[in-house]
C-alpha atoms as a PDB file:
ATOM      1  CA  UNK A   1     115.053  97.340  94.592  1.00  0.00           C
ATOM      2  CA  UNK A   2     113.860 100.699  94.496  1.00  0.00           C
ATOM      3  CA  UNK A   3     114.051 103.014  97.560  1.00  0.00           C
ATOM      4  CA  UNK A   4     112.162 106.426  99.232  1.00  0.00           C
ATOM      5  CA  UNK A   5     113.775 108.532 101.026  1.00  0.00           C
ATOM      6  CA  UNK A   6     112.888 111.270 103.661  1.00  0.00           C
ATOM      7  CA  UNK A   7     113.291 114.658 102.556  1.00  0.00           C
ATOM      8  CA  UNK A   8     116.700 115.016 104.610  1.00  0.00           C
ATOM      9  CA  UNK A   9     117.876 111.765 102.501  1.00  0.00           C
ATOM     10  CA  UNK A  10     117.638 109.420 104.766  1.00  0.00           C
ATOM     11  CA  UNK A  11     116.050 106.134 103.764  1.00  0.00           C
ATOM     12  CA  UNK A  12     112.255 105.739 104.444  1.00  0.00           C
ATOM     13  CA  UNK A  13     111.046 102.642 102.579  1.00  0.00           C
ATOM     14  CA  UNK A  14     112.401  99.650  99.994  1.00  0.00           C
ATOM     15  CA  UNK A  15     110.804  97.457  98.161  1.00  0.00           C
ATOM     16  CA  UNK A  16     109.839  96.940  94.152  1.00  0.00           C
ATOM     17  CA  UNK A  17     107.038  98.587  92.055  1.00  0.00           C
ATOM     18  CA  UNK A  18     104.989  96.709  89.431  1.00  0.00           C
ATOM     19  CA  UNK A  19     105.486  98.154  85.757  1.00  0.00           C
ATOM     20  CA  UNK A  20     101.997  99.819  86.800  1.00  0.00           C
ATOM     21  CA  UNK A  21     103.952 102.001  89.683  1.00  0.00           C
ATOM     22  CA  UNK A  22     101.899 100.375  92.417  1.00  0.00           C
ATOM     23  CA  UNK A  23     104.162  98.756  95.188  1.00  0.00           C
ATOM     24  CA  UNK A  24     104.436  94.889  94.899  1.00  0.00           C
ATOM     25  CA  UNK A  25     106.118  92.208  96.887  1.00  0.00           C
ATOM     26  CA  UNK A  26     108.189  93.355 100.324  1.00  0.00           C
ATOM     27  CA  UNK A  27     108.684  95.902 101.325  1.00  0.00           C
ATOM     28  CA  UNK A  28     110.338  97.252 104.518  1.00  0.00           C
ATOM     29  CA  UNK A  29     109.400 100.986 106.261  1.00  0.00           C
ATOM     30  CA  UNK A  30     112.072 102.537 108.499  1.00  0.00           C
ATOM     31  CA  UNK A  31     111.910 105.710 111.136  1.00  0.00           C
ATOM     32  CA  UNK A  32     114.044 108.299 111.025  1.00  0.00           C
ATOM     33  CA  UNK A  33     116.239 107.032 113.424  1.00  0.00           C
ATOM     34  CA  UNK A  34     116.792 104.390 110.554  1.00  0.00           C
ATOM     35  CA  UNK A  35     114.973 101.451 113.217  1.00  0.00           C
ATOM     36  CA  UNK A  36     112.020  99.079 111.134  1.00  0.00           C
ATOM     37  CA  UNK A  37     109.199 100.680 111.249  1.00  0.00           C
ATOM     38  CA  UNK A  38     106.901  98.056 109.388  1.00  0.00           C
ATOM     39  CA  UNK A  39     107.211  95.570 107.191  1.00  0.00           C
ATOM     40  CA  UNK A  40     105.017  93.157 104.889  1.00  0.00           C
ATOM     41  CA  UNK A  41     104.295  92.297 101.038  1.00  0.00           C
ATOM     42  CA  UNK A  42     101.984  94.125  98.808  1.00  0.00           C
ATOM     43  CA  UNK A  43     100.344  92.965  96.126  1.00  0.00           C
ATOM     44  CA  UNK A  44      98.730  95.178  93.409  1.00  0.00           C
ATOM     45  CA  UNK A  45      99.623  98.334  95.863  1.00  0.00           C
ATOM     46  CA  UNK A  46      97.542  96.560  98.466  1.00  0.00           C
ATOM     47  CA  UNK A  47      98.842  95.215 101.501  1.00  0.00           C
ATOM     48  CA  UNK A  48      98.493  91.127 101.850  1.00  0.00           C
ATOM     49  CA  UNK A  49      99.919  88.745 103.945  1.00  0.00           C
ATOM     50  CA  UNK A  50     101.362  89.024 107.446  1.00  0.00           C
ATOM     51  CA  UNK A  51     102.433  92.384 108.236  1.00  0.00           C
ATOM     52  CA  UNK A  52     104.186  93.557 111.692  1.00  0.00           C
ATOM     53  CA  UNK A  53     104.814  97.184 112.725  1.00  0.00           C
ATOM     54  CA  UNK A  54     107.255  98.385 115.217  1.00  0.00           C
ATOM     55  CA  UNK A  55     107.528 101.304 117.686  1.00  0.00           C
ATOM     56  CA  UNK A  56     110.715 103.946 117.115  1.00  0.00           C
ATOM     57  CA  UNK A  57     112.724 102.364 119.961  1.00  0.00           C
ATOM     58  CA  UNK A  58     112.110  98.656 117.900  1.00  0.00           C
ATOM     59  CA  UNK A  59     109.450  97.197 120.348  1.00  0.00           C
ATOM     60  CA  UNK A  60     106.320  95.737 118.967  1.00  0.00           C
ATOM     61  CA  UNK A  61     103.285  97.993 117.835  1.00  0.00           C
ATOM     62  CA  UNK A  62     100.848  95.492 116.185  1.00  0.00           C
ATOM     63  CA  UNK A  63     100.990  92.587 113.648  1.00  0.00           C
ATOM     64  CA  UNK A  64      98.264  91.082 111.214  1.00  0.00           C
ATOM     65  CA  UNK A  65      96.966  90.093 108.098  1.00  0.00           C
ATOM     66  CA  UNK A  66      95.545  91.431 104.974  1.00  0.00           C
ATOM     67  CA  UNK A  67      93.808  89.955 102.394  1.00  0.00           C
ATOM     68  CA  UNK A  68      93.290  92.923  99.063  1.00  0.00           C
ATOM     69  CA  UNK A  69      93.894  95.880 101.397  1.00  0.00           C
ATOM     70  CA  UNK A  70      91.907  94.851 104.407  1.00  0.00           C
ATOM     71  CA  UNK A  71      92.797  93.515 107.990  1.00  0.00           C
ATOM     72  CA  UNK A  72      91.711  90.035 107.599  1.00  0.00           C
ATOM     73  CA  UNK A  73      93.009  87.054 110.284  1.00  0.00           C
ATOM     74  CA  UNK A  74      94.785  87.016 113.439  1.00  0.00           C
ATOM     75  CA  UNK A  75      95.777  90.508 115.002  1.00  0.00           C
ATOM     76  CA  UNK A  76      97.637  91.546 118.081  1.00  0.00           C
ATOM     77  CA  UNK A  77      98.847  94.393 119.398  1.00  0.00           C
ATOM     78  CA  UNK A  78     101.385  95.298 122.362  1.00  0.00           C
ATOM     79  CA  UNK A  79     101.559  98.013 124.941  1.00  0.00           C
ATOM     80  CA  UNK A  80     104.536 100.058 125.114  1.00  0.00           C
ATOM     81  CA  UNK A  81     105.873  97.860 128.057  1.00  0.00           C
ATOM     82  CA  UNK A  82     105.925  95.163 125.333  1.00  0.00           C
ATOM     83  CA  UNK A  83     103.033  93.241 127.010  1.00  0.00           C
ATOM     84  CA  UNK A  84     100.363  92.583 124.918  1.00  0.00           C
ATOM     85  CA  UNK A  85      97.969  94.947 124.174  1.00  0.00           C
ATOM     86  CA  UNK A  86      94.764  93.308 122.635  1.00  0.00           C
ATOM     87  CA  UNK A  87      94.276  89.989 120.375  1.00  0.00           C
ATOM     88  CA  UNK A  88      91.939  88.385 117.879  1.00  0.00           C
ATOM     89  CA  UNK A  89      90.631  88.182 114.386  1.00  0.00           C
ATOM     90  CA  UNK A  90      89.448  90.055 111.422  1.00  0.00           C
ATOM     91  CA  UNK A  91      87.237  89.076 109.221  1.00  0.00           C
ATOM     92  CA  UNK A  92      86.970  91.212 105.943  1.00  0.00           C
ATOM     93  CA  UNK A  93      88.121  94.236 108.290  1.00  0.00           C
ATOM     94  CA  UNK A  94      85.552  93.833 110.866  1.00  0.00           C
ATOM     95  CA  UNK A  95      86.440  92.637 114.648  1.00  0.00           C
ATOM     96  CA  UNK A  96      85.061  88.622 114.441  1.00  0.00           C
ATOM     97  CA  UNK A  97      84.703  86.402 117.806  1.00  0.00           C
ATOM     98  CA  UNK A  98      86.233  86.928 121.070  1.00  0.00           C
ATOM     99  CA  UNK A  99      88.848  89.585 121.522  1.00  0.00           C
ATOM    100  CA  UNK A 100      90.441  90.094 124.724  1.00  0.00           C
ATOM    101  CA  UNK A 101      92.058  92.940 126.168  1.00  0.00           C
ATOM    102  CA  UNK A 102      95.018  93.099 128.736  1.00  0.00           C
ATOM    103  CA  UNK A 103      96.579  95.598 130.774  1.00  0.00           C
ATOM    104  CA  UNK A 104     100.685  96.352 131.006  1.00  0.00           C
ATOM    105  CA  UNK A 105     100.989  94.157 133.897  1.00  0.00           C
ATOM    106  CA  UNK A 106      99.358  91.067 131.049  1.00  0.00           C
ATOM    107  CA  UNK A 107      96.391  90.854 133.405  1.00  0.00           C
ATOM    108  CA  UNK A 108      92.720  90.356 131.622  1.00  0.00           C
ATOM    109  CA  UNK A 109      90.629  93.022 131.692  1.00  0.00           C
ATOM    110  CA  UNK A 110      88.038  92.946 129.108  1.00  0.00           C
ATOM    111  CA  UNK A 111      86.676  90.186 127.165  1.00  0.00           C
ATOM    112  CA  UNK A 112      84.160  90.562 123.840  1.00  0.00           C
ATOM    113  CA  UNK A 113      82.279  88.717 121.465  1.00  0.00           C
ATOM    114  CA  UNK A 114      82.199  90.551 118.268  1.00  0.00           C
ATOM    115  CA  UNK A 115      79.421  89.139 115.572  1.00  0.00           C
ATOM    116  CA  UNK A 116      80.203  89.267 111.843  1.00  0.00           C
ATOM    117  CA  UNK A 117      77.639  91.239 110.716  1.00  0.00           C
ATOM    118  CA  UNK A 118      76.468  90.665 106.285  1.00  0.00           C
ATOM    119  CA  UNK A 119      76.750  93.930 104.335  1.00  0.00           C
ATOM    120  CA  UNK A 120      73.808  95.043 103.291  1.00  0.00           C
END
């Protein structure tokens, strides 16, 4: 397992590199104050897979999922408070469907329909 360090030593990051020197597999992201900061698998030196961020004093910041690099599935993320924050889906990084928005005290307060738009 190969580890990074902050330039005062303390450890920032841990996981494995491919022979390439891209990050693959877990890998785990701390603060300073040596708390998770994120954590999820790469693959290729892209994220994939469920990943889950945290704020400095451990609460929840956001969690979703990548597919190649790019927020695609389920997201949600808190408020501060630890309520949630906002939740819904990616689809090849774009907002997709309804996403709703809450305040701190977990009451609705804004409810969208997003439309999955082709490239062009």
């Amino acid at each position: 397992m190969a580890e990074e360090r902050f330039k005062d030593g303390k450890l920032s990051g841990e996981g494995d590199y491919a022979p390439d020197g891209r990050r693959q597999g877990p890998w785990t992201f701390y603060y300073r104050n040596g708390r998770v900061k994120a954590r999820g698998s790469y693959q290729a030196g892209q994220l994939v897979g469920e990943w889950e961020w945290f704020r400095e004093d451990g609460g929840p910041l956001q969690r979703g999922a990548f597919v190649d690099g790019v927020q695609d599935g389920p997201w949600r993320r808190w408020h501060d408070t630890g309520a949630v924050l906002d939740e819904g889906v990616f689809v090849l990084g774009k907002k997709t469907g309804e996403w709703v928005t809450y305040d701190k005290a977990g009451n609705e307060t804004q409810r969208k329909t997003h439309r999955l738009r082709n490239a062009s």
